[in-house]
C-alpha atoms as a PDB file:
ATOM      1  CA  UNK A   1    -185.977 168.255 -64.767  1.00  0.00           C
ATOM      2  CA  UNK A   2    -186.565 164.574 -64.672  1.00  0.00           C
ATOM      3  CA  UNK A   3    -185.239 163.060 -61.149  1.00  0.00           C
ATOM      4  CA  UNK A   4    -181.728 161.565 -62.925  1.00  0.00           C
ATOM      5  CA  UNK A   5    -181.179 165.074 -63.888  1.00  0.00           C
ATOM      6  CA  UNK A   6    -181.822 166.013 -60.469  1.00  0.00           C
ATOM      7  CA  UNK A   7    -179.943 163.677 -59.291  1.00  0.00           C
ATOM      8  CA  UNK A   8    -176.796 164.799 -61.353  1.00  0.00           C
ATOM      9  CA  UNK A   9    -176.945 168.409 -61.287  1.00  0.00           C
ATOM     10  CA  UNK A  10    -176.866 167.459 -57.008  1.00  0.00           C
ATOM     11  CA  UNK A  11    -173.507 165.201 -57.368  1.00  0.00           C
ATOM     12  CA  UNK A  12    -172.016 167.909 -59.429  1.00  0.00           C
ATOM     13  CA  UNK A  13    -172.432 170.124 -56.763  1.00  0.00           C
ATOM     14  CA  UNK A  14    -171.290 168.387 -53.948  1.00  0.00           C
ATOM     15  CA  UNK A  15    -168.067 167.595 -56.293  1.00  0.00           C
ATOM     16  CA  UNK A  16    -167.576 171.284 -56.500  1.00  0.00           C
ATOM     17  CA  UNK A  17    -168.109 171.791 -52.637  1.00  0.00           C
ATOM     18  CA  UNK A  18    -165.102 169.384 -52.143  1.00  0.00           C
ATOM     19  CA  UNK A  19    -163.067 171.700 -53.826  1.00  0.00           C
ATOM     20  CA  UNK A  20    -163.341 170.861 -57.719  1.00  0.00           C
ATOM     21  CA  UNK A  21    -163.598 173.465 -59.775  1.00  0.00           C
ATOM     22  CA  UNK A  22    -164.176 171.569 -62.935  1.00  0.00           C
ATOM     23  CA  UNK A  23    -165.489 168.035 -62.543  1.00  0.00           C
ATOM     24  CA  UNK A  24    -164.304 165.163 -64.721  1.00  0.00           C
ATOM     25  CA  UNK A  25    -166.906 163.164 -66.015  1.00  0.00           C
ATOM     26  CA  UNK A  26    -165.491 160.203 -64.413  1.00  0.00           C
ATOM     27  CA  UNK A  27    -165.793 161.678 -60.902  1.00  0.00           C
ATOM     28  CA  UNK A  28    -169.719 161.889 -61.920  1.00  0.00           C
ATOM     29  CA  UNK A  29    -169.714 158.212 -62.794  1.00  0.00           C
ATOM     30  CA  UNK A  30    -167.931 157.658 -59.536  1.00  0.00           C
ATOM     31  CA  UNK A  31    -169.977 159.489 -57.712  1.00  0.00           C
ATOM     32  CA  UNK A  32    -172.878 158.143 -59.233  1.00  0.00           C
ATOM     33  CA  UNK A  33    -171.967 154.318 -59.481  1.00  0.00           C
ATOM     34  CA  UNK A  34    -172.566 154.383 -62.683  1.00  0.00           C
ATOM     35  CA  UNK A  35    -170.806 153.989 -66.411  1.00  0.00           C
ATOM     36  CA  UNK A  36    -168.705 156.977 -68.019  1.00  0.00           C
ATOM     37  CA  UNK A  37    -170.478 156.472 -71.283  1.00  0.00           C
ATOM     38  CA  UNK A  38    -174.048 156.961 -69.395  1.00  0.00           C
ATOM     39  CA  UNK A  39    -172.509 160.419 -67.462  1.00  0.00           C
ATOM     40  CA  UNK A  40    -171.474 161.471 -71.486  1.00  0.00           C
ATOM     41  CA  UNK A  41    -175.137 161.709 -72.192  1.00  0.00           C
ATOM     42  CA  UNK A  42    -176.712 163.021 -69.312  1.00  0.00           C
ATOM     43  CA  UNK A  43    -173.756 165.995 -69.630  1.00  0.00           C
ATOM     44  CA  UNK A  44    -175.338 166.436 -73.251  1.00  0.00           C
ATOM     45  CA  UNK A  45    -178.840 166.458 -72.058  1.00  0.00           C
ATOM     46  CA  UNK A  46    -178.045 169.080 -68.831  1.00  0.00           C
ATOM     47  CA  UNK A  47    -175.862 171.254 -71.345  1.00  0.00           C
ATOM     48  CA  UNK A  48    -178.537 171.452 -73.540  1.00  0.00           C
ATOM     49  CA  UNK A  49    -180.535 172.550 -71.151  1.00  0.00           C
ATOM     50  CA  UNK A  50    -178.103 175.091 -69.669  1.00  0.00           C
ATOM     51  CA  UNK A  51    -177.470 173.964 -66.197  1.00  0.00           C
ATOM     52  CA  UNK A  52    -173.868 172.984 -66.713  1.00  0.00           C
ATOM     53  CA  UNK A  53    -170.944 174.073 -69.078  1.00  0.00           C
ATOM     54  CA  UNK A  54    -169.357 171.607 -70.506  1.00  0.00           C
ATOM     55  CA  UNK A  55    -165.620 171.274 -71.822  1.00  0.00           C
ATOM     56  CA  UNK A  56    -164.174 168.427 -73.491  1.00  0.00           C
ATOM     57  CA  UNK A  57    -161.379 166.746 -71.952  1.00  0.00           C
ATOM     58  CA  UNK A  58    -161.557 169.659 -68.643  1.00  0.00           C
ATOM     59  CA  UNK A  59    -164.918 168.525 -67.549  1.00  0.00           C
ATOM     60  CA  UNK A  60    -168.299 170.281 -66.237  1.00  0.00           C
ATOM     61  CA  UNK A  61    -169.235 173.277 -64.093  1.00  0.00           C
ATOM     62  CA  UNK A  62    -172.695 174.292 -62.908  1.00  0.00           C
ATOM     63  CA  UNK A  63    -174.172 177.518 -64.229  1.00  0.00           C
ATOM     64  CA  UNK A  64    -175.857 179.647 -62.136  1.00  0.00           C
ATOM     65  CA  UNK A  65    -179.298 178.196 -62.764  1.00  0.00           C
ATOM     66  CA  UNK A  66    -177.466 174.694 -62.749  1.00  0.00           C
ATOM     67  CA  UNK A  67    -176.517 175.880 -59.182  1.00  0.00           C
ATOM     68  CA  UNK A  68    -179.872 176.916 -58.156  1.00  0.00           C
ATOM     69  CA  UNK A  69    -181.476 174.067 -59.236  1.00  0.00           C
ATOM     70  CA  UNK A  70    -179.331 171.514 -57.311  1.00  0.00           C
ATOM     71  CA  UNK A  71    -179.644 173.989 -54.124  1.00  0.00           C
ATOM     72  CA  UNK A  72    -183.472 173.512 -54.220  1.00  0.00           C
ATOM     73  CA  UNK A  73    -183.108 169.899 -54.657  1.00  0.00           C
ATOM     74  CA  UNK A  74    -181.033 170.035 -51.220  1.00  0.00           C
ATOM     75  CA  UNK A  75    -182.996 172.118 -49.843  1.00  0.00           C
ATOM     76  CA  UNK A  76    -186.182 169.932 -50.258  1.00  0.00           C
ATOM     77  CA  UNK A  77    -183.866 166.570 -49.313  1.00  0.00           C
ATOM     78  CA  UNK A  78    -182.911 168.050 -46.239  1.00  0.00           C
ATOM     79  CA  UNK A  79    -186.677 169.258 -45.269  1.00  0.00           C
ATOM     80  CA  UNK A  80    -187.846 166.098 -45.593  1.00  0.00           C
ATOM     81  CA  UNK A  81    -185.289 164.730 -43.603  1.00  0.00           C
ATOM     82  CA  UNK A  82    -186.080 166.468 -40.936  1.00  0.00           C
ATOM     83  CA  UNK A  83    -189.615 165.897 -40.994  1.00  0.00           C
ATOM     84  CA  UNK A  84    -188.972 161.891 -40.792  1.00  0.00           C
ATOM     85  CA  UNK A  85    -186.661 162.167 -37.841  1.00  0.00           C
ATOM     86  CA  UNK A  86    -188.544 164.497 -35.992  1.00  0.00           C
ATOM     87  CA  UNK A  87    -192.135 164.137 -37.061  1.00  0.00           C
ATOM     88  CA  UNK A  88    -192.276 160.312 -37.934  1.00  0.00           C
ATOM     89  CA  UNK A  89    -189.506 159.158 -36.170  1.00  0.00           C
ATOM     90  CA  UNK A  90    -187.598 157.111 -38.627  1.00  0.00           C
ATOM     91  CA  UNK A  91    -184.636 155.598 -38.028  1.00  0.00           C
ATOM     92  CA  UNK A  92    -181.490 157.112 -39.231  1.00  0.00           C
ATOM     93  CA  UNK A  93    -180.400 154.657 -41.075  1.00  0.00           C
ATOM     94  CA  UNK A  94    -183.802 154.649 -43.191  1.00  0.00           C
ATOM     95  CA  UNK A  95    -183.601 158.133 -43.462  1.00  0.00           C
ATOM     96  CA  UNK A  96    -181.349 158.873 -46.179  1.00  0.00           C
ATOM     97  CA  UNK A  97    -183.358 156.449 -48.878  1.00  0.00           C
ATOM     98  CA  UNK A  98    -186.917 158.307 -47.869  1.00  0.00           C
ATOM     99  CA  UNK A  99    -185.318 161.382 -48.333  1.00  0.00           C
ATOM    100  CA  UNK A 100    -183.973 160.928 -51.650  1.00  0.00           C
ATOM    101  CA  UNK A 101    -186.563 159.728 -53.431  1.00  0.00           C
ATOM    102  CA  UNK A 102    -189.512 162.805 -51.437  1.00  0.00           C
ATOM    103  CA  UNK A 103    -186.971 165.223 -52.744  1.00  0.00           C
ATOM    104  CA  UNK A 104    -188.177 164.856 -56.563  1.00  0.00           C
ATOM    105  CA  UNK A 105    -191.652 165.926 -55.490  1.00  0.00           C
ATOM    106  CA  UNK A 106    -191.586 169.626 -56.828  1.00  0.00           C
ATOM    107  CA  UNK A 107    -194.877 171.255 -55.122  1.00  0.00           C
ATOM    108  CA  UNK A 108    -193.887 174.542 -54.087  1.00  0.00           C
ATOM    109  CA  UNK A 109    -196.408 174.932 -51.920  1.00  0.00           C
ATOM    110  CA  UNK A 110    -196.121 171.641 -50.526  1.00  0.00           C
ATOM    111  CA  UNK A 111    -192.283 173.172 -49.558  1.00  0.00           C
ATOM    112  CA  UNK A 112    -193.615 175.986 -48.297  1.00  0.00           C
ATOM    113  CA  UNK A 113    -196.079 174.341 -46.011  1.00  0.00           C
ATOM    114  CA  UNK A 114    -193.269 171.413 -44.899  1.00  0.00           C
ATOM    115  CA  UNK A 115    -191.013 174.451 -44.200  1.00  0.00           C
ATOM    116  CA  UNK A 116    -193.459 176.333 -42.051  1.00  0.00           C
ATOM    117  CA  UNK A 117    -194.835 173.494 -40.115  1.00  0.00           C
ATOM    118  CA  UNK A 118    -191.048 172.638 -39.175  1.00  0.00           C
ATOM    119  CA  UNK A 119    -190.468 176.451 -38.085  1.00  0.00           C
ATOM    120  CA  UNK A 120    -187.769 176.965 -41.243  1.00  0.00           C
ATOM    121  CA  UNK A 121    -185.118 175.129 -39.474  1.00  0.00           C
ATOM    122  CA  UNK A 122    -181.472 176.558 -40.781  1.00  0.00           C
ATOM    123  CA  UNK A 123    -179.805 172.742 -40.796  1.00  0.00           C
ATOM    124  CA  UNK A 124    -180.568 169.341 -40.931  1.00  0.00           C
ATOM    125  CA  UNK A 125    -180.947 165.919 -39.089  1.00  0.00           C
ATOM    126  CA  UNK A 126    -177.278 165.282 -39.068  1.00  0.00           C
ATOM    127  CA  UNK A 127    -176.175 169.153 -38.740  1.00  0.00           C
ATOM    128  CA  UNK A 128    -175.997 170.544 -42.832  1.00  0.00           C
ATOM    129  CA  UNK A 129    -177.097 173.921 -43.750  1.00  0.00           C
ATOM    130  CA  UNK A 130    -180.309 173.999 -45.071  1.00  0.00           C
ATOM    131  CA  UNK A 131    -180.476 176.817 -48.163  1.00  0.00           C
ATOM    132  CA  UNK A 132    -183.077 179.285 -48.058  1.00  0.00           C
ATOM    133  CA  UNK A 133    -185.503 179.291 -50.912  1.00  0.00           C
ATOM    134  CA  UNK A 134    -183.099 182.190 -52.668  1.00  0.00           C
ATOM    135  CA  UNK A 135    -180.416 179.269 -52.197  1.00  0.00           C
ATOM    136  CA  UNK A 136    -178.183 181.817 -50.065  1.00  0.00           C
ATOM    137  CA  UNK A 137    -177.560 179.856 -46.075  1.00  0.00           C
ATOM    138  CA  UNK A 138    -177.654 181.486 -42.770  1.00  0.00           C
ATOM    139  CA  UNK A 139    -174.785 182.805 -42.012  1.00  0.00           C
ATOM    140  CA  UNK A 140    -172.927 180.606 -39.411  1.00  0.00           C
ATOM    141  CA  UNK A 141    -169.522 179.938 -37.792  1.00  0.00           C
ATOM    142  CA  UNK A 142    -168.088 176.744 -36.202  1.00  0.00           C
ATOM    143  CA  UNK A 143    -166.831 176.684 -32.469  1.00  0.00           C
ATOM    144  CA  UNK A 144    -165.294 174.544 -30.022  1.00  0.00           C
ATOM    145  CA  UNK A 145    -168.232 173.927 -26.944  1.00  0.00           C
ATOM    146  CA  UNK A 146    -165.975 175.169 -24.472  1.00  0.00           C
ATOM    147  CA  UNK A 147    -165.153 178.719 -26.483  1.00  0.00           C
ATOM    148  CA  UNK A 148    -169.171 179.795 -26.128  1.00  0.00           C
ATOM    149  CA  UNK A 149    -170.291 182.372 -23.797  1.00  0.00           C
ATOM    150  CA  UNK A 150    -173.016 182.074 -21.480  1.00  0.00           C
ATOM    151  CA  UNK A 151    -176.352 181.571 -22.815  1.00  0.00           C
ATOM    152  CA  UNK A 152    -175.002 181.185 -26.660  1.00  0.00           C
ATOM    153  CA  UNK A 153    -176.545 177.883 -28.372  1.00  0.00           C
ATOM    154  CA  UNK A 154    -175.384 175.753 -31.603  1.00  0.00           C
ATOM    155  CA  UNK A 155    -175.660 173.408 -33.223  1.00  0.00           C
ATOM    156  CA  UNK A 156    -173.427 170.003 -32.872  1.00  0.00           C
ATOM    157  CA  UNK A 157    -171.700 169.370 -36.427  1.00  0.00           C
ATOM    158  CA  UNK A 158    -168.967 167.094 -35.377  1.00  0.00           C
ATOM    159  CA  UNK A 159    -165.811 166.065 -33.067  1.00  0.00           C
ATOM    160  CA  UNK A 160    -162.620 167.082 -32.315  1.00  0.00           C
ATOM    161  CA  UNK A 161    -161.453 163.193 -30.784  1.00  0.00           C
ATOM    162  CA  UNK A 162    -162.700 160.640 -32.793  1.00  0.00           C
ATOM    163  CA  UNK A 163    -161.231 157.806 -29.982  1.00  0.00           C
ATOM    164  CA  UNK A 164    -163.976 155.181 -29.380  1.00  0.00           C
ATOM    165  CA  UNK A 165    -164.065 156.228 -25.914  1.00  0.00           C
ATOM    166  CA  UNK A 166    -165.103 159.523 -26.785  1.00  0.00           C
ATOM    167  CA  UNK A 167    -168.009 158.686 -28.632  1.00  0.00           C
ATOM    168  CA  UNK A 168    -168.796 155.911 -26.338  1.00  0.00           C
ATOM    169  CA  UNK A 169    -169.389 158.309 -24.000  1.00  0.00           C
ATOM    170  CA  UNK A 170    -171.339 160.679 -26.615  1.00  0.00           C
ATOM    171  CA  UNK A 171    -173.859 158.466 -26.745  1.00  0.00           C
ATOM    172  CA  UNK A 172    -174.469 157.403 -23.544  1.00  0.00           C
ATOM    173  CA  UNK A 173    -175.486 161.288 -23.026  1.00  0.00           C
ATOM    174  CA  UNK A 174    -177.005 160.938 -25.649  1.00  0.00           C
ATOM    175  CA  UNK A 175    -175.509 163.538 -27.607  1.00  0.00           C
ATOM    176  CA  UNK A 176    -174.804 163.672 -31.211  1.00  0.00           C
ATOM    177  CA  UNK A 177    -174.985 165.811 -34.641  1.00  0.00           C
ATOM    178  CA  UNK A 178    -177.493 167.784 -34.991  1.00  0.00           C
ATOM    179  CA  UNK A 179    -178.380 168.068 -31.558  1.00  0.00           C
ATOM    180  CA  UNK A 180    -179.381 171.710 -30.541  1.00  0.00           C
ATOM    181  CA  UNK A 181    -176.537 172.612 -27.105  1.00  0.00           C
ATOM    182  CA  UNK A 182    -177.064 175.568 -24.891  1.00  0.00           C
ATOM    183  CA  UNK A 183    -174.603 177.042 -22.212  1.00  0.00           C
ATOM    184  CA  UNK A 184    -176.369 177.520 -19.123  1.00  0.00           C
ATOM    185  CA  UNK A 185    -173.297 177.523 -16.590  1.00  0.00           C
ATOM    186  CA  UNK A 186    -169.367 177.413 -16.460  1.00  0.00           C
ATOM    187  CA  UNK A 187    -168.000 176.451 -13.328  1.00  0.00           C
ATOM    188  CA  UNK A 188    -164.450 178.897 -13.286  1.00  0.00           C
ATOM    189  CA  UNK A 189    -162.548 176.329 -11.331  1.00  0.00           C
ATOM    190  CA  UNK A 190    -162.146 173.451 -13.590  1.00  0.00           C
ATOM    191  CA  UNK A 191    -164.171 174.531 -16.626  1.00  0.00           C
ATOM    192  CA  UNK A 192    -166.868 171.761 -16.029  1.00  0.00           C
ATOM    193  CA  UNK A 193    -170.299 173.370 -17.966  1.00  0.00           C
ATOM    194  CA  UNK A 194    -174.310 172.701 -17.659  1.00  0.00           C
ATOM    195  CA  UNK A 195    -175.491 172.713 -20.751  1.00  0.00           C
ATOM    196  CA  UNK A 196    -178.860 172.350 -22.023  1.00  0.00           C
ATOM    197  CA  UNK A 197    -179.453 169.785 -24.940  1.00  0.00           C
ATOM    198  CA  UNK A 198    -182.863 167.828 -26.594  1.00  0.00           C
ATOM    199  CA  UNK A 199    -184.690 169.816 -23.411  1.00  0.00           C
ATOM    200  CA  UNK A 200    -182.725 168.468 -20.321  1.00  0.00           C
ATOM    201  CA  UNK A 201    -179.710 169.834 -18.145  1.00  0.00           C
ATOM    202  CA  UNK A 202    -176.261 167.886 -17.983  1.00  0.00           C
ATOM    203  CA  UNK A 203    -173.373 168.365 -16.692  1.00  0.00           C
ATOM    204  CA  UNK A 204    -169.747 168.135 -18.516  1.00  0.00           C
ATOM    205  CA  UNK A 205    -166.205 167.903 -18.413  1.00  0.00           C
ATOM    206  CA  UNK A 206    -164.041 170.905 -20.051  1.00  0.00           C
ATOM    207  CA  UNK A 207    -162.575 168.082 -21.443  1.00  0.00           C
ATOM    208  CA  UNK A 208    -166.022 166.925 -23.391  1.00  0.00           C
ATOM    209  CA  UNK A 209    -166.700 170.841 -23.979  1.00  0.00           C
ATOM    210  CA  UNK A 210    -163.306 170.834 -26.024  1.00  0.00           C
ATOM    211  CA  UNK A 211    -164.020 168.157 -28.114  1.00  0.00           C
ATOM    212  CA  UNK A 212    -167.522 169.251 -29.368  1.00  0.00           C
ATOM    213  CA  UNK A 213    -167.992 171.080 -32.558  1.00  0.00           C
ATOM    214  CA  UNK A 214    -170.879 173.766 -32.779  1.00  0.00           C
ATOM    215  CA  UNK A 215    -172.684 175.753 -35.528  1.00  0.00           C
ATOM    216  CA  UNK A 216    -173.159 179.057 -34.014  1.00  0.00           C
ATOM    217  CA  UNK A 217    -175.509 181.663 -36.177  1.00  0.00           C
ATOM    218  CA  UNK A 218    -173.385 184.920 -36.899  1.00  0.00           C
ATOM    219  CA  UNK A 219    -175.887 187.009 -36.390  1.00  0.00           C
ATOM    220  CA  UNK A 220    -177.837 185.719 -32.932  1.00  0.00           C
END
């Protein structure tokens, strides 16, 4: 695939992740800030090609090779974004725009190699599943910081209080997505935990530990 086919057959999955089971050709364009006319052909050219099925006036759906073909695009995206944040050290905000254009380079091997010197990490930068290679994700489930057990670990993915104080405070601990958070105590009077995060010990409210999201792998 050429990297605008790519670059559809990954916006027609995400559209289908938010819940669409059919997707209207001008939710493409929308997606993809561009014209409804130029979404027309490229669902020609991707049809023809059988990644998508395409229905006049209902819209598109991936096939199953349309599915694992935008998977492995993610999947190398994702990589890659890791590797800048926590290899080179690029700023977030320069991140995304790296990422997207590294993700059209198909080596295999050069996936295979990114994903081993990593250590196969399950998520990304900002706390998305990562697919395997098979496109199947690790099994995971989403917790409240404050409903782990002693010693269980996750992954931040996001916040219950969305207040400005809140996430004031977030980042003067310098916590935020993605971060890696382990339990190390619970105090039984109040709640308060010491938790383990980017390799140092803090200590927290309940209150915090409420309000924090984790990723927790089913089967640890």
């Amino acid at each position: 695939m050429t990297p605008a086919e790519e670059d559809y057959i990954k916006a027609i999955y995400h559209l289908r992740k938010e819940g669409q089971a059919m997707i209207s050709t001008n939710a493409i364009a929308d997606k993809m800030d561009t014209k409804p006319s130029s979404v027309t052909d490229m669902v020609k050219k991707l049809a023809d090609k059988q990644l998508i099925s395409y229905k006049k006036y209902k819209g598109v759906s991936l096939t199953k090779m349309g599915s694992l073909c935008a998977l492995s695009v993610i999947r190398r995206q994702r990589l890659w974004e890791v590797f800048l944040v926590e290899k080179l050290d690029v700023s977030e905000d320069e991140v995304a725009l790296l990422a997207e254009q590294l993700e059209h380079v198909k080596s295999e091997q050069l996936i295979v190699k990114l994903d081993a010197y990593l250590g196969s990490p399950s998520v990304g930068f900002l706390g998305a599943p990562i697919p395997y290679k098979d496109g199947k994700f690790k099994k995971t489930v989403k917790m409240l910081l404050n409903k782990l057990s002693l010693g269980a670990e996750g992954i931040c993915v996001g916040v219950n209080d969305t207040s400005a104080g809140f996430l004031n405070f977030l980042e003067k601990k310098r916590i935020s997505l993605g971060d890696t958070i382990k339990v190390l105590e619970r105090e039984e009077f109040d709640g308060s935990m010491k938790i383990e995060i980017k390799q140092k010990e803090i200590q927290i409210s309940d209150q915090i530990a409420s309000n924090l999201f984790l990723e927790v792998t089913e089967n640890k």
